[in-house]
Protein backbone atom coordinates (compact mmCIF):
# COMPACT_ATOMS: atom_id res chain seq x y z
CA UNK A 1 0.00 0.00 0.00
CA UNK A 2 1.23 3.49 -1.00
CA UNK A 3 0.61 6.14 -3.48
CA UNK A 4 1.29 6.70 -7.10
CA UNK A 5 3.45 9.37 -8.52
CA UNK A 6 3.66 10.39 -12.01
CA UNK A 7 6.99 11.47 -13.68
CA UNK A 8 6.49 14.68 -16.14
CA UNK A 9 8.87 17.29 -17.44
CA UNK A 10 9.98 18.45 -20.90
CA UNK A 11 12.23 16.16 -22.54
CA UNK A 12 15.75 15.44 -21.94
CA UNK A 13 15.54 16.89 -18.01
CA UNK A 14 16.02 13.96 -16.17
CA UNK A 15 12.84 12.20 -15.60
CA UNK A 16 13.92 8.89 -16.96
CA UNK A 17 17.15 9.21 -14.99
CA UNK A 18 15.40 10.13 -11.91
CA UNK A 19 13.03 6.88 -12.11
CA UNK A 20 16.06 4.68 -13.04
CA UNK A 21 17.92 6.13 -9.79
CA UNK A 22 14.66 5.33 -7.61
CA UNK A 23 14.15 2.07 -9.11
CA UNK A 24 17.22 0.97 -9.80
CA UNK A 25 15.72 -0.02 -13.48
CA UNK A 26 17.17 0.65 -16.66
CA UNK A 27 13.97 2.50 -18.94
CA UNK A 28 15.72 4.07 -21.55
CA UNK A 29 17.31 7.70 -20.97
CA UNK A 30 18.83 8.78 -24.17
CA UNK A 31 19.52 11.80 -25.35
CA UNK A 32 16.78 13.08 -27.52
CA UNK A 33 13.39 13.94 -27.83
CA UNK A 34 10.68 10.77 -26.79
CA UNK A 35 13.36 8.59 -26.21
CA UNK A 36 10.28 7.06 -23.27
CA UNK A 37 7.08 6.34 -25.75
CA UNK A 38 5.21 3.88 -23.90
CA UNK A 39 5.16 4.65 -19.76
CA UNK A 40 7.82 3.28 -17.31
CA UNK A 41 6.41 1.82 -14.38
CA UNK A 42 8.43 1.20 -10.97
CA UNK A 43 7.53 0.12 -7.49
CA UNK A 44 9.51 1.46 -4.94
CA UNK A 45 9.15 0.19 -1.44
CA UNK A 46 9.08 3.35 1.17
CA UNK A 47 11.91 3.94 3.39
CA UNK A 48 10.89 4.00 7.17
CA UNK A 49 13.97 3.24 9.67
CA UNK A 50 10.74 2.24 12.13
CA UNK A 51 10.35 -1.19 10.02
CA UNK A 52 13.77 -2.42 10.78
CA UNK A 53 13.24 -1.57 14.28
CA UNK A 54 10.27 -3.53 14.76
CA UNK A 55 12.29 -6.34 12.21
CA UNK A 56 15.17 -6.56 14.63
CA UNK A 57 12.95 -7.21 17.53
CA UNK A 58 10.32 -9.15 16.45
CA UNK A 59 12.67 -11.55 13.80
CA UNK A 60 9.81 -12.11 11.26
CA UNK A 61 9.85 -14.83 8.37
CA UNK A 62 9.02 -11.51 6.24
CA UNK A 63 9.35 -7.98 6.62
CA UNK A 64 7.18 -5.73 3.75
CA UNK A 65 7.14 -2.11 3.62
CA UNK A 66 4.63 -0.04 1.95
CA UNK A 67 5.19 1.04 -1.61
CA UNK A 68 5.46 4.27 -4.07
CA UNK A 69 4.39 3.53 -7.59
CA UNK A 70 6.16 5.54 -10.18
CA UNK A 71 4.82 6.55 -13.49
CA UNK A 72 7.50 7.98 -16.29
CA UNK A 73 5.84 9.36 -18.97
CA UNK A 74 7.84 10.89 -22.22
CA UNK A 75 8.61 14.66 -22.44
CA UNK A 76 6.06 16.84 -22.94
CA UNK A 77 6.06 19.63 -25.41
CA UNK A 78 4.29 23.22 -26.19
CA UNK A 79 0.82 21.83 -27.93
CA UNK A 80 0.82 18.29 -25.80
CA UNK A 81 -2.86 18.76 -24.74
CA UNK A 82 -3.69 19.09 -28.35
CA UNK A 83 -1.74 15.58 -29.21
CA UNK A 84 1.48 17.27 -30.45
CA UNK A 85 4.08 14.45 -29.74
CA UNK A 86 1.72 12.17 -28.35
CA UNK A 87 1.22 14.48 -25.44
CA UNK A 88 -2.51 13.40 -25.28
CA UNK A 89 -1.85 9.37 -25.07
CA UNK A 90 1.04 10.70 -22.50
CA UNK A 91 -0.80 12.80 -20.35
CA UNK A 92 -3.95 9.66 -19.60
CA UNK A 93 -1.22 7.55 -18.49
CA UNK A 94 -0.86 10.32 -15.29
CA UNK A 95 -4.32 10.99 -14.83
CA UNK A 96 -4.91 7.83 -12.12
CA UNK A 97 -2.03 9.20 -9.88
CA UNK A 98 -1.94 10.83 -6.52
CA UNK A 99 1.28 13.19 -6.84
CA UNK A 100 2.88 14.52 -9.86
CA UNK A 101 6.65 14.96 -9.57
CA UNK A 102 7.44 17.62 -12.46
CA UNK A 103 11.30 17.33 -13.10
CA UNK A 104 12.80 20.88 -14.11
CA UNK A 105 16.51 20.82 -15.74
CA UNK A 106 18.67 23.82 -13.58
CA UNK A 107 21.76 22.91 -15.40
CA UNK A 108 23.93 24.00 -18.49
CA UNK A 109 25.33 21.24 -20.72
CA UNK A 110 26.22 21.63 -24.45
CA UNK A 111 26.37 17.85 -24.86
CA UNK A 112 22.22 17.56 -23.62
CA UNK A 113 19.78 18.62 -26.05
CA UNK A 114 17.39 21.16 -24.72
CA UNK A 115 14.23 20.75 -26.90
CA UNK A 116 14.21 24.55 -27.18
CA UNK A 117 17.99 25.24 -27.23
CA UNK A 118 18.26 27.62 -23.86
CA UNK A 119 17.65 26.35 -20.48
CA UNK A 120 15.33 28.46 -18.76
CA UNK A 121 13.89 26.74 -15.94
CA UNK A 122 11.16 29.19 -15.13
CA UNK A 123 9.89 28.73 -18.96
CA UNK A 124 10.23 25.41 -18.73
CA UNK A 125 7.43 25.21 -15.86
CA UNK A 126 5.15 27.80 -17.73
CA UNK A 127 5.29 26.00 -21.20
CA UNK A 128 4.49 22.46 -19.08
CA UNK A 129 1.86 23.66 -16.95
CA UNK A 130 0.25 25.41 -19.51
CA UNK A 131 -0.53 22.43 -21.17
CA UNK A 132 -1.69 20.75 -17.79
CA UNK A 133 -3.96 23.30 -17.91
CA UNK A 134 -5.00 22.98 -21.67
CA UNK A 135 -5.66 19.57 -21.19
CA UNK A 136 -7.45 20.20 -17.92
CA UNK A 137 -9.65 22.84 -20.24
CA UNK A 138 -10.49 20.26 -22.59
CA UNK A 139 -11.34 17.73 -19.92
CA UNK A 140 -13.89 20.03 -18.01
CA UNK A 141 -15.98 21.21 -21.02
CA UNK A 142 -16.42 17.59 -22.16
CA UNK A 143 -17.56 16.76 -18.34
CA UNK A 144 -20.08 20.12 -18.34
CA UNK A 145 -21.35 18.52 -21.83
CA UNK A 146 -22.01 15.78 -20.69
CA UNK A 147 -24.24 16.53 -17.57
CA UNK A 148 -25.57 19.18 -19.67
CA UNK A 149 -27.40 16.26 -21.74
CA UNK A 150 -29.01 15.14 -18.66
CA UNK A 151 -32.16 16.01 -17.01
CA UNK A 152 -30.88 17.87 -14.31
CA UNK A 153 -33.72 20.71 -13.24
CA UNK A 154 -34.86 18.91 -10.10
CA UNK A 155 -31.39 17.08 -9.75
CA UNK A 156 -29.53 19.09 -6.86
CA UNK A 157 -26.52 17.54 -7.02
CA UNK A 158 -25.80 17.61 -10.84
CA UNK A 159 -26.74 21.42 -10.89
CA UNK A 160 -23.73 21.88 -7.93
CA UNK A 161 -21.40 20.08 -9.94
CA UNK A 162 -22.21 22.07 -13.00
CA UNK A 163 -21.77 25.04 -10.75
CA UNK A 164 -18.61 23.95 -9.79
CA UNK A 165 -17.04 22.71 -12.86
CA UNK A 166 -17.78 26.04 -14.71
CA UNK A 167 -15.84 28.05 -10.95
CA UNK A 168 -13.05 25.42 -11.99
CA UNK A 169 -13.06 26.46 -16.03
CA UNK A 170 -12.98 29.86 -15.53
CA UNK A 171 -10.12 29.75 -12.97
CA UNK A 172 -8.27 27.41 -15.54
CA UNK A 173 -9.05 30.11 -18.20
CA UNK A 174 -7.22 32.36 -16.14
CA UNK A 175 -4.15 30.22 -16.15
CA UNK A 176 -4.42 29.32 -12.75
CA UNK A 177 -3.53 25.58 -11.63
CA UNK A 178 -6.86 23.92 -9.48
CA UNK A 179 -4.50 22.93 -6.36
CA UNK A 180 -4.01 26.68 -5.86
CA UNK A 181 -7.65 27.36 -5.41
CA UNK A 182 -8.88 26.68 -1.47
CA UNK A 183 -11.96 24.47 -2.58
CA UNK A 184 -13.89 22.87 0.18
CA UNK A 185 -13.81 19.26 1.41
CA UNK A 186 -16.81 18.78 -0.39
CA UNK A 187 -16.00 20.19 -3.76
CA UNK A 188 -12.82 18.40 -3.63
CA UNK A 189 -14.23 14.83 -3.20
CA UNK A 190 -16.29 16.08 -6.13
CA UNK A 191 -13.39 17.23 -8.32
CA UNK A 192 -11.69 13.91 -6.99
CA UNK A 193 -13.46 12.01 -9.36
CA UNK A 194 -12.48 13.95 -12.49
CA UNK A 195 -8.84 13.53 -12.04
CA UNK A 196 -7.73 16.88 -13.02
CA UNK A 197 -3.95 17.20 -13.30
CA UNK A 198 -3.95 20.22 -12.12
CA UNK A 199 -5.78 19.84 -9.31
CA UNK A 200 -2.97 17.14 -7.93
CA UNK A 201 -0.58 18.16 -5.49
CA UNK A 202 2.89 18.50 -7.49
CA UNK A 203 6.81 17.75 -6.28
CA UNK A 204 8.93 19.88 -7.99
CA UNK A 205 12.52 18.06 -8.63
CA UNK A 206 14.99 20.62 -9.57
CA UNK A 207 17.63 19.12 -12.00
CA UNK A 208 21.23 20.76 -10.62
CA UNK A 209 24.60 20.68 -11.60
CA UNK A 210 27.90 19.84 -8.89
CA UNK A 211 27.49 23.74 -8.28
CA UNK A 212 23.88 24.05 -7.40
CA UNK A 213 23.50 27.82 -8.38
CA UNK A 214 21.21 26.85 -10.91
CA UNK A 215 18.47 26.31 -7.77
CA UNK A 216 18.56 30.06 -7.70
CA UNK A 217 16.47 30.29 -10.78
CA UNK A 218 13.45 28.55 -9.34
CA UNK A 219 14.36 30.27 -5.74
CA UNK A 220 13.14 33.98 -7.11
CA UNK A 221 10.25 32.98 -9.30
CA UNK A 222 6.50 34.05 -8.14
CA UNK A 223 5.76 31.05 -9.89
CA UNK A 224 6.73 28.51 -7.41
CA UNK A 225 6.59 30.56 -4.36
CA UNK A 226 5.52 28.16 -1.11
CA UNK A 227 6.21 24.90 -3.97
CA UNK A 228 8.20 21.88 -2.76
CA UNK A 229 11.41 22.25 -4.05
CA UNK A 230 13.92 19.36 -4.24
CA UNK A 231 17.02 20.16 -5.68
CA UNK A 232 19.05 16.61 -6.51
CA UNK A 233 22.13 16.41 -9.35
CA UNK A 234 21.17 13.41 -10.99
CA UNK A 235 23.97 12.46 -13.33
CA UNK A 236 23.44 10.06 -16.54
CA UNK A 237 23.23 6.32 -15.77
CA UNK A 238 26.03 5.49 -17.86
CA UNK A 239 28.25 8.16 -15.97
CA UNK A 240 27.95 7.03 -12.89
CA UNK A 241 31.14 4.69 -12.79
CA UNK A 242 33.15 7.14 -14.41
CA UNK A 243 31.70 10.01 -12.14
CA UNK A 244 34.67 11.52 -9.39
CA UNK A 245 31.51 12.48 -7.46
CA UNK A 246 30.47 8.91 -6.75
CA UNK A 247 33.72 6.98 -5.50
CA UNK A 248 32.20 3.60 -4.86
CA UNK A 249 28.86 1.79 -5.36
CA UNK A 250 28.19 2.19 -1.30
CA UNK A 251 28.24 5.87 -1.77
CA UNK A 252 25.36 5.71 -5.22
CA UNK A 253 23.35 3.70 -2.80
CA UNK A 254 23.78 6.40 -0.04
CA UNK A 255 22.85 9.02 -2.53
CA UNK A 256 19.83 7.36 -3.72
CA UNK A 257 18.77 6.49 -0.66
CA UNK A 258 18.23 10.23 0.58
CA UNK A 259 17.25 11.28 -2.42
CA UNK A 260 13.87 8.70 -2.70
CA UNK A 261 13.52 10.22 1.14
CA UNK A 262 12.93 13.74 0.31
CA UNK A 263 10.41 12.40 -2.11
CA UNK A 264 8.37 10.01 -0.07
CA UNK A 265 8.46 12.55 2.93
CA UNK A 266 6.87 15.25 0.67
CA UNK A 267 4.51 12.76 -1.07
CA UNK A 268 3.21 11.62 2.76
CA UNK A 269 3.23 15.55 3.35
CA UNK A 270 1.32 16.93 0.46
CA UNK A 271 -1.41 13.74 0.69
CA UNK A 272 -1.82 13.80 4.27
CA UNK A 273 -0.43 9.95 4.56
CA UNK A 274 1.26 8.28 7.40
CA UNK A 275 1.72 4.93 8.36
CA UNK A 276 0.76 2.00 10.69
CA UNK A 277 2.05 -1.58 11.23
CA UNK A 278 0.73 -5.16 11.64
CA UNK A 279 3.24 -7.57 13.30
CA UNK A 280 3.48 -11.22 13.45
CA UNK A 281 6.45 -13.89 13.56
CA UNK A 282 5.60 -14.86 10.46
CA UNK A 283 5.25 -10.92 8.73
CA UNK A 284 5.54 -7.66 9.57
CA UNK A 285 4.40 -5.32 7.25
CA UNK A 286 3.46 -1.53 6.99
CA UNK A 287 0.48 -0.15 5.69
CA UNK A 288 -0.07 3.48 4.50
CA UNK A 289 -3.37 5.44 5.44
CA UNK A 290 -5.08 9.16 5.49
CA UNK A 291 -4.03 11.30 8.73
CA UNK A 292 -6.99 10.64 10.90
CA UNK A 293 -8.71 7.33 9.84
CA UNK A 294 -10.46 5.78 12.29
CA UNK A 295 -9.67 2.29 13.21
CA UNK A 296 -11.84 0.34 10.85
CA UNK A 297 -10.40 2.16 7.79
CA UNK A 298 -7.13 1.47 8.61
CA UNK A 299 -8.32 -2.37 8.68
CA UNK A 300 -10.22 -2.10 5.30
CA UNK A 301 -6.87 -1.72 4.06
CA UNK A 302 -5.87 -4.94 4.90
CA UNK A 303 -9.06 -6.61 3.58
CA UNK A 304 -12.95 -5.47 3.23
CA UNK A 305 -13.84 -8.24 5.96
CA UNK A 306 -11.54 -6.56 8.43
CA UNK A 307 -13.49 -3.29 8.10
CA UNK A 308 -17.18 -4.59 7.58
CA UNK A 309 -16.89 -7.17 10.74
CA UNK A 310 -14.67 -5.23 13.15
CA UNK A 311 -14.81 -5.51 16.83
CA UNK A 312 -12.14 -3.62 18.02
CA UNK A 313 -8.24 -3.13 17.69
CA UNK A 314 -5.37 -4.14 20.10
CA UNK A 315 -3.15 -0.93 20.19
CA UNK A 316 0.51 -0.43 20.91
CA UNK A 317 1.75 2.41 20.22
CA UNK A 318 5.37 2.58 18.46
CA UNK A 319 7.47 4.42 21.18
CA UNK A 320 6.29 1.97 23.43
CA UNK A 321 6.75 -1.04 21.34
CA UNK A 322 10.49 -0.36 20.92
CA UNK A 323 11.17 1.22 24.63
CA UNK A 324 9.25 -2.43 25.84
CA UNK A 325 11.05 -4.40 22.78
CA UNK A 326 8.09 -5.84 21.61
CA UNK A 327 4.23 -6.83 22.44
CA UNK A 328 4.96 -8.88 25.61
CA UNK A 329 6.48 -6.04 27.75
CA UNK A 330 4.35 -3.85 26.68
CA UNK A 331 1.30 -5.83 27.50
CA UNK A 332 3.20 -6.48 31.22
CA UNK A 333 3.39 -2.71 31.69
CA UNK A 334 0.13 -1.76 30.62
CA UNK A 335 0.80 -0.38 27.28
CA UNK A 336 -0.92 -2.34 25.55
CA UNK A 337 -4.86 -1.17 24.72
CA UNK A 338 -7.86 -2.00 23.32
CA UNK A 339 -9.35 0.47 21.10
CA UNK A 340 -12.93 0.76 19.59
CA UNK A 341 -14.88 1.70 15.64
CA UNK A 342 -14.14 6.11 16.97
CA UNK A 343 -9.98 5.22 17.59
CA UNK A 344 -8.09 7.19 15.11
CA UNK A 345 -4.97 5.63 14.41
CA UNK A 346 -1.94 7.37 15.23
CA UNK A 347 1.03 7.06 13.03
CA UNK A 348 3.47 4.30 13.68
CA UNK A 349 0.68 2.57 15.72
CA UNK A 350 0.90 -1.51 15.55
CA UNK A 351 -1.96 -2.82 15.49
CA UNK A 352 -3.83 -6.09 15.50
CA UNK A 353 -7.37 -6.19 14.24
CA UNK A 354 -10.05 -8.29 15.64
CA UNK A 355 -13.64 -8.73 13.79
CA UNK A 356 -16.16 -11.22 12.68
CA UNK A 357 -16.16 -13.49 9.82
């Protein structure tokens, strides 16, 4: 369990050599223009130091972590909402995800093709998010068509969805990106079923060199004021042995290990996510959830019988499970509690679920 983020950018910026670094795959990262045609698709499993605690106390069989889906799509271009390079067949393959990480390139390089031939970061952003918002355009008329064709005088709730997908095309027709309007929680479980790109929260990966002045670029523009920001030099797969930056594999690993941090900690951030875990000699395993689920949720997401026939939920919390290493202490000293259908789970909690069949 985990969330899905899609990979987007302008071509030659990264993005495929960001996903091969998180993956550790090898999708192709060439340099020109749609060198990615068909989506690359990677699961990463989350990094939480709190699993290998639990691991080296309990000894499980199996220990799972939860897990980030990425989605690299090829590079988009000025006219992609319209189909210009494929951007149309590009852009549905991102519509399903939670988090869009848009890859920016910061850095000067004669020997890397920019699509445009001048690396201006700021641009870069404008002419990509312009065509989120083209395509989000497009998307939103066809929806207000469509309920337009159906008999909706006495039908409350399709007239406030009209309402509110004609707020969200005149907001798009001013250029402005849906996540920066402050909709309610009930016109954004609305708009949740739409899957507008624009209305996704958005990572913002800035593409450095050694020096890291290029960061400076995206630092002063209006445009991504209050954005996250992650600046990370990814250098070229094929570089990598040859690079005087990394010295050994140990120190790649390193490197790609805080780099996939910074990411998962702002994709938790931006969706509101934490985490709880089941443990068991035979498994333990972690389990991602909305901030504030109450305890049946948080077992639906094991399986729908766990949810519908809950009883209750035996509750330790994490600080205690590793001060008490493990459930037995921590049952001896009272830590251990039983928890009804209003508990909202806390992050790190361990749980164990008991319901009817």
């Amino acid at each position: 369990m985990g969330f899905k983020c899609g990979l987007i950018g302008l071509p030659n910026v990264g993005k495929s050599t960001l996903f091969n670094t998180l993956t550790n795959m090898n999708a192709s990262a060439l340099n020109f223009p749609f060198c990615t045609i068909k989506p690359n698709i990677g699961i990463v499993p989350v990094i939480d130091e709190r699993l290998n605690m639990i691991k080296n106390i309990v000894h499980p069989n199996t220990t799972i972590p939860a897990k980030m889906t990425l989605i690299d799509i090829a590079g988009l271009v000025k006219g992609a909402s319209e189909g210009e390079g494929l951007g149309n067949q590009f852009l549905s393959n991102i519509r399903e995800t939670d988090v869009i990480i848009h890859v920016i390139r910061c850095f000067k390089d004669d020997k890397i093709i920019h699509i445009y031939s001048k690396v201006n970061p700021i641009n870069d952003v404008e002419i990509v998010e312009t065509e989120l918002i083209l395509s989000d355009i497009d998307r939103c008329q066809k929806i207000i068509s469509k309920l337009k064709k159906q008999n909706s005088k006495l039908n409350k709730k399709i007239i406030e969805t009209k309402h509110l997908l004609n707020s969200c095309l005149t907001y798009l027709n001013q250029s402005k990106m849906l996540n920066s309007i402050n909709f309610d929680e009930i016109e954004l479980k609305i708009l949740s079923t739409y899957n507008f790109l624009t209305l996704k929260p958005f990572i913002y990966v800035a593409n450095i060199d050694e020096s890291k002045n290029q960061k400076k670029f995206l630092d002063s523009s209006s445009l991504l004021k209050n954005k996250k920001i992650i600046p990370i030099c990814l250098t070229q797969k094929k570089d990598l042995n040859s690079s005087p930056l990394i010295k050994n594999k140990n120190e790649k690993i390193k490197k790609n290990f805080e780099n996939l941090k910074k990411i998962i900690k702002c994709g938790y951030d931006l969706l509101n996510l934490e985490t709880f875990f089941t443990v068991g000699e035979k498994e333990v395993k972690a389990w991602t959830i909305n901030k504030n689920s109450y305890a049946p949720t948080a077992a639906g997401k094991i399986h729908s019988d766990f949810e519908k026939g809950f009883i209750r939920a035996k509750v330790i919390s994490y600080a205690d499970f590793i001060f008490y290493k493990g459930e037995v202490q921590a049952k001896k000293f009272g830590k251990c509690r039983l928890e009804g259908k209003k508990y909202i789970v806390e992050d790190g909690d361990i749980i164990q679920f008991l319901f009817n069949n």
